[in-house]
Protein backbone atom coordinates (compact mmCIF):
# COMPACT_ATOMS: atom_id res chain seq x y z
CA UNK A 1 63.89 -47.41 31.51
CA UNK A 2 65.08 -44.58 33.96
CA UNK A 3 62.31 -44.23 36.50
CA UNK A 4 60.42 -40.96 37.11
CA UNK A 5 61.77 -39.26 33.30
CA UNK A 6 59.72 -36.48 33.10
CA UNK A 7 57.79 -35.71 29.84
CA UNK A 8 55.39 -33.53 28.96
CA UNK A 9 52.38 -34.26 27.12
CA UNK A 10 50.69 -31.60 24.73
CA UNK A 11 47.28 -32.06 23.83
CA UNK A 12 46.17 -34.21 26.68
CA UNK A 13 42.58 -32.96 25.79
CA UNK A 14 42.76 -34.70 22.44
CA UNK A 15 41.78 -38.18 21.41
CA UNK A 16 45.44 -39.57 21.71
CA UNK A 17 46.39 -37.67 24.32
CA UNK A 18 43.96 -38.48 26.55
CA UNK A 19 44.48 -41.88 26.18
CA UNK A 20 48.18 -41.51 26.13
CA UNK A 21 48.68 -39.63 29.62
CA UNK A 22 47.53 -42.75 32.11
CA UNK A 23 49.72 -45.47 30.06
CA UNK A 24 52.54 -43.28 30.24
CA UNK A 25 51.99 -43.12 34.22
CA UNK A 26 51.59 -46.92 34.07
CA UNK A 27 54.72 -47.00 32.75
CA UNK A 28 56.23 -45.15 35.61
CA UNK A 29 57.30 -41.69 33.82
CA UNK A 30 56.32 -38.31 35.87
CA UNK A 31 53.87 -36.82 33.62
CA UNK A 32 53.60 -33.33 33.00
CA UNK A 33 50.56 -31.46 30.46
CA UNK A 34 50.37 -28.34 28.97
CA UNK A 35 46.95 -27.24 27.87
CA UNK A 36 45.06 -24.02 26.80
CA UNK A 37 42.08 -24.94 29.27
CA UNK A 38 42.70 -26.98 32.37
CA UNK A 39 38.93 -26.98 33.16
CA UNK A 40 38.21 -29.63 30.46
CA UNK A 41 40.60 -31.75 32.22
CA UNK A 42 37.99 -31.75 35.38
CA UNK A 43 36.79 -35.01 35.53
CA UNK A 44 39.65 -37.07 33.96
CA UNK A 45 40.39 -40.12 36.09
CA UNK A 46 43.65 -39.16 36.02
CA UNK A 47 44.39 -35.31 36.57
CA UNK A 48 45.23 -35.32 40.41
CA UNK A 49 48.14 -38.00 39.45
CA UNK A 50 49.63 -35.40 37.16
CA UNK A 51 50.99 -31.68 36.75
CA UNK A 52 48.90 -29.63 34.78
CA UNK A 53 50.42 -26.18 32.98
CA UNK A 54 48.25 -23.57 31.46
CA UNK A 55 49.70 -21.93 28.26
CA UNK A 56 49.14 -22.01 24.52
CA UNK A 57 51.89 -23.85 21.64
CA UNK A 58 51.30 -20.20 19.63
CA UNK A 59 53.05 -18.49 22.93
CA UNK A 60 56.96 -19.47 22.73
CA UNK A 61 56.91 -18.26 26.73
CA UNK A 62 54.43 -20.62 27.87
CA UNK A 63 56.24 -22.90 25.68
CA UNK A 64 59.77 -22.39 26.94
CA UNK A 65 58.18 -22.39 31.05
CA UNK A 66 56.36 -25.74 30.06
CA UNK A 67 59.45 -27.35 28.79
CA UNK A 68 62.13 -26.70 31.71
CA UNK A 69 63.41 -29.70 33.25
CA UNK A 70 61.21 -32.08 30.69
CA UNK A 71 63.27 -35.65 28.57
CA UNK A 72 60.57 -36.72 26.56
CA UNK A 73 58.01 -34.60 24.90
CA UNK A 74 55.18 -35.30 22.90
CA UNK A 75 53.41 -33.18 19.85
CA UNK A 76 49.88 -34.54 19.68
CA UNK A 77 48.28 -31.35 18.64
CA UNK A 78 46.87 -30.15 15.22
CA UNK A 79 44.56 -27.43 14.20
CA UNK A 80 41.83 -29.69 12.19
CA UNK A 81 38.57 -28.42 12.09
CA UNK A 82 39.71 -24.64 13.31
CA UNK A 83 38.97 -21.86 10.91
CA UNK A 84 41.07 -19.72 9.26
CA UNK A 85 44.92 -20.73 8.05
CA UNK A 86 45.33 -23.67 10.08
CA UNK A 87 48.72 -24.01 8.61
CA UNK A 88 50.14 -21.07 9.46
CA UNK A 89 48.69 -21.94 13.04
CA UNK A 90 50.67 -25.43 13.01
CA UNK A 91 53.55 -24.35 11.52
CA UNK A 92 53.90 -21.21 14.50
CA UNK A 93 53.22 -24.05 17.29
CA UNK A 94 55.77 -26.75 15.94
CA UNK A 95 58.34 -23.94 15.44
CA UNK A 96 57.90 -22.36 19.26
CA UNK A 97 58.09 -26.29 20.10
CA UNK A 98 61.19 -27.16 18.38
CA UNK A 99 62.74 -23.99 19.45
CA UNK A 100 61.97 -24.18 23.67
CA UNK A 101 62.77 -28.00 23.44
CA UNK A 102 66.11 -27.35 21.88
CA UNK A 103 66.78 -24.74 24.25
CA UNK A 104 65.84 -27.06 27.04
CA UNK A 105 67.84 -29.76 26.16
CA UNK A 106 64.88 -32.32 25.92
CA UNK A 107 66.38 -35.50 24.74
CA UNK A 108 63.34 -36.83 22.94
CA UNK A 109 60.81 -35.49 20.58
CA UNK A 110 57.26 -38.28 20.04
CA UNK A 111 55.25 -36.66 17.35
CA UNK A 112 52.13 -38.19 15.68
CA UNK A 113 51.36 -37.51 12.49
CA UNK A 114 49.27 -38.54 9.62
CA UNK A 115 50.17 -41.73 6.94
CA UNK A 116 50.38 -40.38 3.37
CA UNK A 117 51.81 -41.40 0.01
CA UNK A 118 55.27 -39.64 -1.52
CA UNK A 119 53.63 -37.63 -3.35
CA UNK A 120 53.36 -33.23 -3.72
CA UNK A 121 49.47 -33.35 -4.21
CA UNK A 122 48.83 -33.77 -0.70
CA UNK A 123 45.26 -32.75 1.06
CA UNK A 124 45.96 -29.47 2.59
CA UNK A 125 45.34 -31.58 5.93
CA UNK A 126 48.02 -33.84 5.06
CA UNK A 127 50.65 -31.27 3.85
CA UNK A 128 50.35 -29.46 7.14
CA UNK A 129 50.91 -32.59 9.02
CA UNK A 130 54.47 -33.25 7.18
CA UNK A 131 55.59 -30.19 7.42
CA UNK A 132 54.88 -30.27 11.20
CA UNK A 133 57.49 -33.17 10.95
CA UNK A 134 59.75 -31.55 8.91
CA UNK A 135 60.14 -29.01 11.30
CA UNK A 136 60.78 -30.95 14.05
CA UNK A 137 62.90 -33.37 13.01
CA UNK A 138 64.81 -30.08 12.31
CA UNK A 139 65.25 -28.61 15.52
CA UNK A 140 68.41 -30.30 16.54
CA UNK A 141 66.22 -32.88 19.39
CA UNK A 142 66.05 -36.44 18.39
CA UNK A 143 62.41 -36.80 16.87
CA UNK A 144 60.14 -40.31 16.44
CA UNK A 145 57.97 -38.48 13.71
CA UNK A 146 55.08 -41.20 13.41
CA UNK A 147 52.67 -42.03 10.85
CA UNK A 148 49.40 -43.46 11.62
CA UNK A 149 46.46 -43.42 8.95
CA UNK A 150 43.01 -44.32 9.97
CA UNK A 151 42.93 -44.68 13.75
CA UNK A 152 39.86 -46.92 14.78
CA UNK A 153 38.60 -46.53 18.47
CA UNK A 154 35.44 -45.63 19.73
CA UNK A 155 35.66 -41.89 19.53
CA UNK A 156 38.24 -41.39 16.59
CA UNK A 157 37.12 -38.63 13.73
CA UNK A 158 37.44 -40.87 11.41
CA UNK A 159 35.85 -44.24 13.07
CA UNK A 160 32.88 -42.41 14.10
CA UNK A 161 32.71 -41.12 10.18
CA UNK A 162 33.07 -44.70 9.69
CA UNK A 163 30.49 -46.05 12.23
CA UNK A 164 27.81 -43.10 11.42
CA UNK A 165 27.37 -43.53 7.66
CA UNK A 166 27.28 -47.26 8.04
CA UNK A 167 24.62 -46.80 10.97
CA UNK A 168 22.47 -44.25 8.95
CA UNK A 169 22.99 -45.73 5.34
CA UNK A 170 21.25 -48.85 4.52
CA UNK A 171 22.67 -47.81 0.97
CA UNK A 172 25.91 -45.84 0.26
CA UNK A 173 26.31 -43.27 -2.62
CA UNK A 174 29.91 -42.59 -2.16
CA UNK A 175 32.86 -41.16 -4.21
CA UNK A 176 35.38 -42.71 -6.24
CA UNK A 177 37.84 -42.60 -3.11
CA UNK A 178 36.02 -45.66 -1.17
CA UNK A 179 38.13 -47.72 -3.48
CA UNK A 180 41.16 -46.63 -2.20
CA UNK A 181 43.54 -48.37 -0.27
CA UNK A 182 43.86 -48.01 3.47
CA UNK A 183 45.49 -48.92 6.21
CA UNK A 184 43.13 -48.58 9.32
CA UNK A 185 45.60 -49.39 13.13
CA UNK A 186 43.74 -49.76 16.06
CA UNK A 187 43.95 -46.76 18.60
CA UNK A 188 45.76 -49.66 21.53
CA UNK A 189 48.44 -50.03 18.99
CA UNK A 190 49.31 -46.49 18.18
CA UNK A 191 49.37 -46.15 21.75
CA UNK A 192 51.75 -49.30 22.36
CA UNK A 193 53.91 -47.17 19.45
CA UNK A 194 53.85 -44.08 21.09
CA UNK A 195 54.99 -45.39 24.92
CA UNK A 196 57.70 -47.34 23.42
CA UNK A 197 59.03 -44.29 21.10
CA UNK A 198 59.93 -42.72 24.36
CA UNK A 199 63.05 -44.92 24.49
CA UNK A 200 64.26 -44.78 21.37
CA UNK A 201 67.81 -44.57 21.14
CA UNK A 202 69.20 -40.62 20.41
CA UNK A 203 70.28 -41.58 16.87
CA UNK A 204 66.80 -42.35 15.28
CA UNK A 205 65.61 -38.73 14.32
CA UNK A 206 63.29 -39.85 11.02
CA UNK A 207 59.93 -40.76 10.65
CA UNK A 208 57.68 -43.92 11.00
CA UNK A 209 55.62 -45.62 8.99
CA UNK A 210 53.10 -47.78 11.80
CA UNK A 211 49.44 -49.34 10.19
CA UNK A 212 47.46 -52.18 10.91
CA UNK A 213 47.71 -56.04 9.72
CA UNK A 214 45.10 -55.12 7.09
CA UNK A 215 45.00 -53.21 3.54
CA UNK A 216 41.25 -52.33 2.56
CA UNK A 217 39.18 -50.23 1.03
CA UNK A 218 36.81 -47.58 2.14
CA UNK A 219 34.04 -49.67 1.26
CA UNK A 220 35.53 -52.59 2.68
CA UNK A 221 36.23 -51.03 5.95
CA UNK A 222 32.46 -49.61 6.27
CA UNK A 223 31.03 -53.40 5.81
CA UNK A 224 33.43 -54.45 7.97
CA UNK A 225 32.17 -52.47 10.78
CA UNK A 226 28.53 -52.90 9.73
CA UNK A 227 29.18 -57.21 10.13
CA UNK A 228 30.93 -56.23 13.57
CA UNK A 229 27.79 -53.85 14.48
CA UNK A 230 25.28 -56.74 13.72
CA UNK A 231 23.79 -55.06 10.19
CA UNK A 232 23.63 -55.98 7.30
CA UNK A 233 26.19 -54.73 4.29
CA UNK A 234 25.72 -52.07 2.52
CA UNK A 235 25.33 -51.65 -1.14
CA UNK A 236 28.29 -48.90 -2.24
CA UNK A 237 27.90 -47.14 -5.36
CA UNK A 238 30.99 -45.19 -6.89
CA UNK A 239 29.98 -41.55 -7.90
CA UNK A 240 32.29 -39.49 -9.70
CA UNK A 241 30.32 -36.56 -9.09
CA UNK A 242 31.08 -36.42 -5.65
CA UNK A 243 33.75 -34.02 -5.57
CA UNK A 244 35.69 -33.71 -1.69
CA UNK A 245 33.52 -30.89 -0.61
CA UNK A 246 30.58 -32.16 -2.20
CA UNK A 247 30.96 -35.31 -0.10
CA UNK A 248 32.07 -33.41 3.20
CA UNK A 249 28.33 -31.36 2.71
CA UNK A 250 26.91 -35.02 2.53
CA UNK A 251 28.78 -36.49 5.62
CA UNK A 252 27.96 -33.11 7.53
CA UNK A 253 24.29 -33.92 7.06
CA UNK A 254 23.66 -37.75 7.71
CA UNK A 255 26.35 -37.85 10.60
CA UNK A 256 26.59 -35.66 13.47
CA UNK A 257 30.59 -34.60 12.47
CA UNK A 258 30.91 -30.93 11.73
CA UNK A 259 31.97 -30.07 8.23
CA UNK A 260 35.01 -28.71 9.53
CA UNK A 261 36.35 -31.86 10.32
CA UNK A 262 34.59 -33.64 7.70
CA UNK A 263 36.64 -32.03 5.01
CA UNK A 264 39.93 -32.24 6.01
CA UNK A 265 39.47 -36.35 6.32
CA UNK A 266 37.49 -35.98 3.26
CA UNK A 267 40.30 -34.77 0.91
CA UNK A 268 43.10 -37.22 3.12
CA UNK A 269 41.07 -39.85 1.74
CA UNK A 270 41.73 -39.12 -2.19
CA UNK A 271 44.91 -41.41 -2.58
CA UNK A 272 45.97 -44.18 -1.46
CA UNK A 273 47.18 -44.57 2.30
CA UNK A 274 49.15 -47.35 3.60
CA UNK A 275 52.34 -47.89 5.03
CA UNK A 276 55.62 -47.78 2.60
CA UNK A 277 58.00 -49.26 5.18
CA UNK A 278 58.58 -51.41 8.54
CA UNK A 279 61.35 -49.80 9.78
CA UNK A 280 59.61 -49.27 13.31
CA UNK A 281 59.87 -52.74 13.83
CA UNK A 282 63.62 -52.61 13.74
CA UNK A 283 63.26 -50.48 16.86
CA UNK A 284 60.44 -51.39 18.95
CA UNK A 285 58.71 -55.23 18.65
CA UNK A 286 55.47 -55.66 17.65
CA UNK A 287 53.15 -56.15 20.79
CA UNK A 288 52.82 -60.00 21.74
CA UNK A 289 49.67 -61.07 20.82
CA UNK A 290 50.57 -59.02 17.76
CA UNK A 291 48.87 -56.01 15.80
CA UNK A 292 45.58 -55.59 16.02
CA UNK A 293 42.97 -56.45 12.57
CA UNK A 294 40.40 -53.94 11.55
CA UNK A 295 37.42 -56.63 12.71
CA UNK A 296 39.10 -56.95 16.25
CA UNK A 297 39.70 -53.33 16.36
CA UNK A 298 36.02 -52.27 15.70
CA UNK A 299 34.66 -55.09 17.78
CA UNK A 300 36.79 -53.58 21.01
CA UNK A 301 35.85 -49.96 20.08
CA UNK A 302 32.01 -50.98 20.08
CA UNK A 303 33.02 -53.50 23.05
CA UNK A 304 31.69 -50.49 25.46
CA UNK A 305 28.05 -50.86 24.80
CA UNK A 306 27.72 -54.13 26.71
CA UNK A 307 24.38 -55.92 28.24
CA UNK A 308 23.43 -53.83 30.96
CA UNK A 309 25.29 -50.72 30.71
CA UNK A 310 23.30 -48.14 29.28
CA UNK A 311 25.38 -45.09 28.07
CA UNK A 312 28.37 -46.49 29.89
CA UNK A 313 31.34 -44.23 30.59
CA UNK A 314 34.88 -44.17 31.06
CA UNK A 315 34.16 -45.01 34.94
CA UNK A 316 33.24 -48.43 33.89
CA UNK A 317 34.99 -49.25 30.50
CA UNK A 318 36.29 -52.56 30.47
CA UNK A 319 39.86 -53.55 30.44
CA UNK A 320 40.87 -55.45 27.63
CA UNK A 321 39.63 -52.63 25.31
CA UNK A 322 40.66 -49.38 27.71
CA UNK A 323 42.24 -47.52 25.02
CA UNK A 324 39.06 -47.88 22.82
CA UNK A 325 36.37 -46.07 25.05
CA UNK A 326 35.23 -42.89 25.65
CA UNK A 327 37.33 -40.29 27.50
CA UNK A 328 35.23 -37.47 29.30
CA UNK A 329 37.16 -35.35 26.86
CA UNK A 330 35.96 -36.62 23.66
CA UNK A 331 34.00 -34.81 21.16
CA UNK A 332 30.02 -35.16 22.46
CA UNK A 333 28.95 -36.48 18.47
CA UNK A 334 31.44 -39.42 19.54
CA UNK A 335 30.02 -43.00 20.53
CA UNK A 336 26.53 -43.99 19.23
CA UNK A 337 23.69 -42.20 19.05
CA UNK A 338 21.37 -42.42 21.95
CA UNK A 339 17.32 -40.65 22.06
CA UNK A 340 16.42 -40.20 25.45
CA UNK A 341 12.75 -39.01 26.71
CA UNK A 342 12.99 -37.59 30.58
CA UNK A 343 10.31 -36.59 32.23
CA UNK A 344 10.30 -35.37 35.75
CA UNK A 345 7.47 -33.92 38.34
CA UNK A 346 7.84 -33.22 41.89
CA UNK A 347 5.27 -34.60 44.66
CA UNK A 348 4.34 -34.10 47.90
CA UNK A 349 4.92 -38.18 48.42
CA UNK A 350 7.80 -39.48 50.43
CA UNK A 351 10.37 -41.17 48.42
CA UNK A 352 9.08 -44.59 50.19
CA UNK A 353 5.45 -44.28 48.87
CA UNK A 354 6.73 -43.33 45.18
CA UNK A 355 8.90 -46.23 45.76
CA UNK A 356 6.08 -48.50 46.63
CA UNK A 357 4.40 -47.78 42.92
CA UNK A 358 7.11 -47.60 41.11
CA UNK A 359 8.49 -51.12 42.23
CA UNK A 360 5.32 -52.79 41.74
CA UNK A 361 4.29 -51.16 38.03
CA UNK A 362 3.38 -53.85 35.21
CA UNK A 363 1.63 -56.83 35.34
CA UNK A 364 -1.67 -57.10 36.69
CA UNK A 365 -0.44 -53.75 38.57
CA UNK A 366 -0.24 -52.02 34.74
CA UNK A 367 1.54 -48.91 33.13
CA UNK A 368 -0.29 -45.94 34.63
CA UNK A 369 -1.23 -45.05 31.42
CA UNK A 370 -3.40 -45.74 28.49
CA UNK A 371 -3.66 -49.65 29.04
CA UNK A 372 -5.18 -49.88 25.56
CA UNK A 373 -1.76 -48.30 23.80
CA UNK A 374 0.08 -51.06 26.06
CA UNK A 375 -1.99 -54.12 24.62
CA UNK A 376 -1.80 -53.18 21.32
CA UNK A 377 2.11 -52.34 21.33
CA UNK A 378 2.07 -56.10 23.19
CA UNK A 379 -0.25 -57.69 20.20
CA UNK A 380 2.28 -56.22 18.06
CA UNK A 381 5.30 -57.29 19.45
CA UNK A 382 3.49 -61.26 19.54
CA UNK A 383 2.84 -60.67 15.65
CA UNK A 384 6.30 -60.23 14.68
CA UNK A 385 7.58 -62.93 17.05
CA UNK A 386 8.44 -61.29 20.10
CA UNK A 387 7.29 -61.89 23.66
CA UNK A 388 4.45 -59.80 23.73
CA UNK A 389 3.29 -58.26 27.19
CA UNK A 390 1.55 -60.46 28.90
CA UNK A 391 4.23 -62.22 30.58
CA UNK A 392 3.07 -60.57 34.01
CA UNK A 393 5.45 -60.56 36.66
CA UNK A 394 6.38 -63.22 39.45
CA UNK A 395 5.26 -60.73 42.72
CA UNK A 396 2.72 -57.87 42.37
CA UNK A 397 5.29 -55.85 45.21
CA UNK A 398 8.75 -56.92 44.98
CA UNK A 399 11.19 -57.19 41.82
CA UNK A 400 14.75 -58.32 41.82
CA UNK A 401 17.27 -58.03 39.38
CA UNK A 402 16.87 -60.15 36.65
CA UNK A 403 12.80 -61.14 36.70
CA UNK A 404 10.15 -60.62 33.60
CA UNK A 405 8.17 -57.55 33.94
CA UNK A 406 6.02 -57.87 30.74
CA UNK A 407 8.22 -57.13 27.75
CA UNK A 408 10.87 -55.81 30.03
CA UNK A 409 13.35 -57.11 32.01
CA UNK A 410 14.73 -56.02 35.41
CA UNK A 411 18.25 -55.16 34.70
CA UNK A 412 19.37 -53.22 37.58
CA UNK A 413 17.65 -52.38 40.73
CA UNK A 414 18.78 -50.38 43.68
CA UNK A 415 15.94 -50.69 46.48
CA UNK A 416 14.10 -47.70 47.76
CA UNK A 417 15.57 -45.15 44.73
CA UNK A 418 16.13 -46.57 41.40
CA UNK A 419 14.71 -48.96 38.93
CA UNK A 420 16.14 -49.93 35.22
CA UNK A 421 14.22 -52.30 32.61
CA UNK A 422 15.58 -53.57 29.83
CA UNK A 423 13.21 -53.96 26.90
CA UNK A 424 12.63 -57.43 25.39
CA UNK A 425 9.99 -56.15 22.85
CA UNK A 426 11.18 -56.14 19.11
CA UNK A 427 11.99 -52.93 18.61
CA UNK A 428 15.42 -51.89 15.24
CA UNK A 429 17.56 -50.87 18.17
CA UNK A 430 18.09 -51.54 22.47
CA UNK A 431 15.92 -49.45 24.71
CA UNK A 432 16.07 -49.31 28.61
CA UNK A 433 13.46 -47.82 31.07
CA UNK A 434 14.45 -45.65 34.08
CA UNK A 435 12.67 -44.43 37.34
CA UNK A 436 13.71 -43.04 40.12
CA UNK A 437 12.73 -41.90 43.54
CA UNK A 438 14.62 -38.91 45.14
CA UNK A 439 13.94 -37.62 48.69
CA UNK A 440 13.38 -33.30 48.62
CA UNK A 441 14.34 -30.55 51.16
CA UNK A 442 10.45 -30.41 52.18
CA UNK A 443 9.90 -33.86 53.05
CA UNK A 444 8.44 -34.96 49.28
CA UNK A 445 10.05 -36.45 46.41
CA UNK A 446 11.01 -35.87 42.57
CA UNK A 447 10.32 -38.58 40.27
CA UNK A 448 12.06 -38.96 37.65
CA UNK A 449 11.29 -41.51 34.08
CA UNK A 450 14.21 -41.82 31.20
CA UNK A 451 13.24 -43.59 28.48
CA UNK A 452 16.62 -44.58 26.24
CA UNK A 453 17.07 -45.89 23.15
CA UNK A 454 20.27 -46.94 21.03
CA UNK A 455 18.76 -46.88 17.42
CA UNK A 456 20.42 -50.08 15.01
CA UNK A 457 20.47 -48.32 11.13
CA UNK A 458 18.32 -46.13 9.10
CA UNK A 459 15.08 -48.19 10.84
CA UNK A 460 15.77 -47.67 14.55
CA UNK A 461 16.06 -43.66 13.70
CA UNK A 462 13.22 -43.69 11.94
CA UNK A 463 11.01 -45.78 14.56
CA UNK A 464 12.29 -43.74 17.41
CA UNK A 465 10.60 -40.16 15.49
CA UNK A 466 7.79 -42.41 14.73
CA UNK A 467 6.69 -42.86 18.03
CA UNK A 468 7.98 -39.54 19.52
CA UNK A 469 4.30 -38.25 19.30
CA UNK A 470 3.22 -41.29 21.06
CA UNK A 471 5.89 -40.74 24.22
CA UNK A 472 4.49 -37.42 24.82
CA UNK A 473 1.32 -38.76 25.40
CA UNK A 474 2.18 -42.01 27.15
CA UNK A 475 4.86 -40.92 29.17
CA UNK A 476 3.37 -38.04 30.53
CA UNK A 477 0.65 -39.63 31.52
CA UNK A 478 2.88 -42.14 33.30
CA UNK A 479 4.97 -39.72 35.31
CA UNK A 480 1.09 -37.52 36.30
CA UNK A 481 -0.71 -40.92 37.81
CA UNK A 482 2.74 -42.65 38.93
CA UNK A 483 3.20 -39.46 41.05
CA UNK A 484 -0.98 -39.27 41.74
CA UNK A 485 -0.42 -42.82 42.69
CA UNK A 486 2.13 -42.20 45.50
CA UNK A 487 0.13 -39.51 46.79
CA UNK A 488 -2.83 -42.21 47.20
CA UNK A 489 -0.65 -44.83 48.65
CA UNK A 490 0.33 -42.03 51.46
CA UNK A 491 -3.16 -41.75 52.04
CA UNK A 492 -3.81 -45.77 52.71
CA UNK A 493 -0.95 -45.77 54.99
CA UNK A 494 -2.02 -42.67 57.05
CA UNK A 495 -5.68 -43.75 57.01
CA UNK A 496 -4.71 -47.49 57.81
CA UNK A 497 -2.53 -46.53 60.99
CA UNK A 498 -5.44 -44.25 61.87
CA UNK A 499 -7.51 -46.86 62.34
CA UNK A 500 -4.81 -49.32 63.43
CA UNK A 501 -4.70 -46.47 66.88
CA UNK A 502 -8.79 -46.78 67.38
CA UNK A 503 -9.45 -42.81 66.01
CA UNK A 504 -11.35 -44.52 62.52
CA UNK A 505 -13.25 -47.46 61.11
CA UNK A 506 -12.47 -49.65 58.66
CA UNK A 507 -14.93 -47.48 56.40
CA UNK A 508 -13.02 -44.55 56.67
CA UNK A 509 -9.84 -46.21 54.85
CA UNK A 510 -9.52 -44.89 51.23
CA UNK A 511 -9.82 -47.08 48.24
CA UNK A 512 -6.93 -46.33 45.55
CA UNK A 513 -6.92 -47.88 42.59
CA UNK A 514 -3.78 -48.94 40.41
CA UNK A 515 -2.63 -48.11 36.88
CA UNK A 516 -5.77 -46.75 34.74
């Protein structure tokens, strides 16, 4: 490969795209994006490494100025889920794109568009997406048009479709269209496709079949995910009542998808959709270790959610499955669902004396609130096998990471400002504690308690609401006497070195009582 090509990247604020723009820098290609709103681009690991052009594909002048001096370019943009005629919207942009790139002289065209069969009775979806092709494999510029159906990473439309109804649904009323074929690739493969495409040679201006190792069905592919998930599988029932709308109105309310883009994957879904030919692999090899299963796939998109990271981010992803996790530009439904209960209340206590309570809450020490509520939720837990709470703690003062705080576990501990716990109670789901300490302009501190919760099916959503009534009670009261607490140990300390200097007796030294 020449070093430093330049190519320009359209819809870096997309799915793909945002994936797409840091392996192409790996690769050693001077990156260049062109995106209605550079804003969203903010906090992208990766924007200060690239040029970033405002403009719109609907405006052939911002087109034409984003184009100059560009080799390769890529079309990763689409109009699902907008209102209106979308495909008079697409058909505008790949028209102003195919026009400036000809005029340019680009040398290379990487467009990604959506599997289908050979068919006319396309989903209107689909038949925009071909004729997005069409058009620019007619513009005169050497185009890869590729054709990828079901993309599975953590944060694709139609894995999170996937991973939400399986989540919710202990049992699955579904159309006639979960028996149709499919053939789900995994998001690092359409990614090794679409780096490699860049280098084609000038005479392959067609289109591209790519897909996955495996041929399922709907069904297949939701049980697949719910055995990589750790549920059990569902029960799917073929309705032929559902019509595509009909079933877009049901996604739209069990999953947090909008209809808009509900629909559109609906109807995509009502034939068959697997790949007709190999031909890619006459141009570009199939990655070494080989493409990617649908079981493999969905076990590195929900690879994110590891011990210990609660919520975790693209900061930390891991490695081996980069490509699968969450971009600060995907969609906010995307990922699994997490409840959260903050609570926060300011206090005229130094950080160090709220530290002192918080750091030595549980055990013999207690909750700070409603000690009764805490047994019986600890008789509970013993009843249906779990550790119960009375597993103490090994020092009333001190924790470090990794010791037994009742049901909990310390999980992460940064001295003097933050505290997580890890719950070891039975509960459909993974929950985490948080408190923290934070030092104000006027000498006090701001406490602040996050409980969080990653529900596991139908049961962990419903268990988080039923206790909901319960948190307002018991966490409330935590954060009120955690913070009344501090203010007391204050108190000891001033009264103590009071008497410590000869200016009060022993008598005079406060008596403050722990949790209540």
């Amino acid at each position: 490969m020449t070093t430093q090509r330049r190519v320009l990247v359209t819809g870096a604020t997309g799915y793909i795209g945002g994936r797409l723009v840091p392996l192409l820098l790996e690769a050693g290609y001077d990156v260049r994006v062109l995106v209605r709103t550079p804003l969203k681009l903010k906090d992208v690991p990766w924007v200060g490494q690239v040029q970033v052009v405002e403009g719109d594909l609907g405006d052939l002048a911002s087109v034409r100025s984003a184009v100059t001096d560009i080799d390769v370019l890529y079309y990763l943009v689409h109009s699902m889920g907008t209102r209106g005629d979308f495909e008079s919207t697409e058909r505008l942009a790949a028209t102003n794109v195919a026009t400036a790139a000809a005029e340019a002289g680009v040398s290379r065209m990487v467009y990604l568009g959506g599997l289908h069969p050979d068919t006319e009775e396309l989903s209107q979806h689909l038949r925009s997406r071909a004729e997005v092709g069409r058009i620019l494999l007619e513009s005169g510029v050497p185009t890869a048009a590729l054709q990828a159906g079901v993309v599975i990473g953590s944060g694709s439309t139609s894995f999170e479709m996937i991973r939400h109804l399986t989540d919710v649904l202990p049992y699955m009323p579904a159309p006639q269209w979960v028996r149709n074929k499919i053939q789900p690739i995994a998001v690092r493969d359409v990614l090794y496709y679409l780096v490699a495409a860049a280098e084609l040679p000038a005479d392959a201006n067609r289109t591209f079949d790519i897909g996955g190792p495996d041929v399922l069905r709907y069904g297949q592919m939701m049980n697949g995910y719910a055995l990589e998930a750790g549920l059990r599988q569902r029960p799917i029932a073929s309705l032929p009542v559902f019509t595509p709308w009909l079933a877009s109105q049901w996604v739209n309310l069990v999953t947090p998808i909008p209809r808009s883009l509900a629909v559109p994957i609906i109807a995509s879904l009502q034939n068959d959709c697997v790949v007709h030919e190999r031909d890619i692999d006459q141009y570009i090899p199939q990655p070494k270790e080989g493409l990617t299963g649908y079981r493999t796939a969905v076990r590195l998109a929900l690879g994110r959610m590891r011990d210990g990271d609660v919520e975790t981010s693209w900061q930390n992803a891991s490695i081996a499955g980069a490509s699968s996790n969450p971009l600060p530009s995907d969609p906010e439904w995307a990922g699994h669902l997490v409840y959260t209960d903050l609570k926060e209340k300011h206090t005229a206590a130094k950080p160090e004396d709220l530290w002192r309570v918080i750091e030595s809450i549980g055990g013999d020490n207690g909750w700070y609130s409603f000690p009764v509520a805490w047994a019986i939720r600890g008789w509970m837990d013993k009843i249906v096998g779990g550790v119960g709470l009375r597993r103490g703690r090994r020092n009333p003062d001190h924790l470090h990471t990794g010791d037994v705080l009742d049901f909990w576990r310390v999980e992460r501990i940064d001295r003097g400002r933050f505290l997580r716990l890890r719950a070891e109670m039975r509960v459909p789901g993974r929950a985490w504690l948080e408190m923290t300490a934070e030092p104000t302009a006027d000498g006090g501190s701001v406490y602040r308690q996050r409980a969080v919760f990653f529900p596991r099916g139908l049961g962990g959503r419903l268990y988080w609401f039923s206790i909901l009534p319960f948190h307002g009670v018991i966490f409330s009261g935590m954060a009120n006497r955690i913070t009344a607490a501090a203010i007391g140990e204050a108190a000891v300390e001033a009264a103590v070195t009071k008497a410590a200097d000869g200016d009060a007796s022993a008598s005079d030294v406060p008596v403050v009582g722990r949790a209540s």
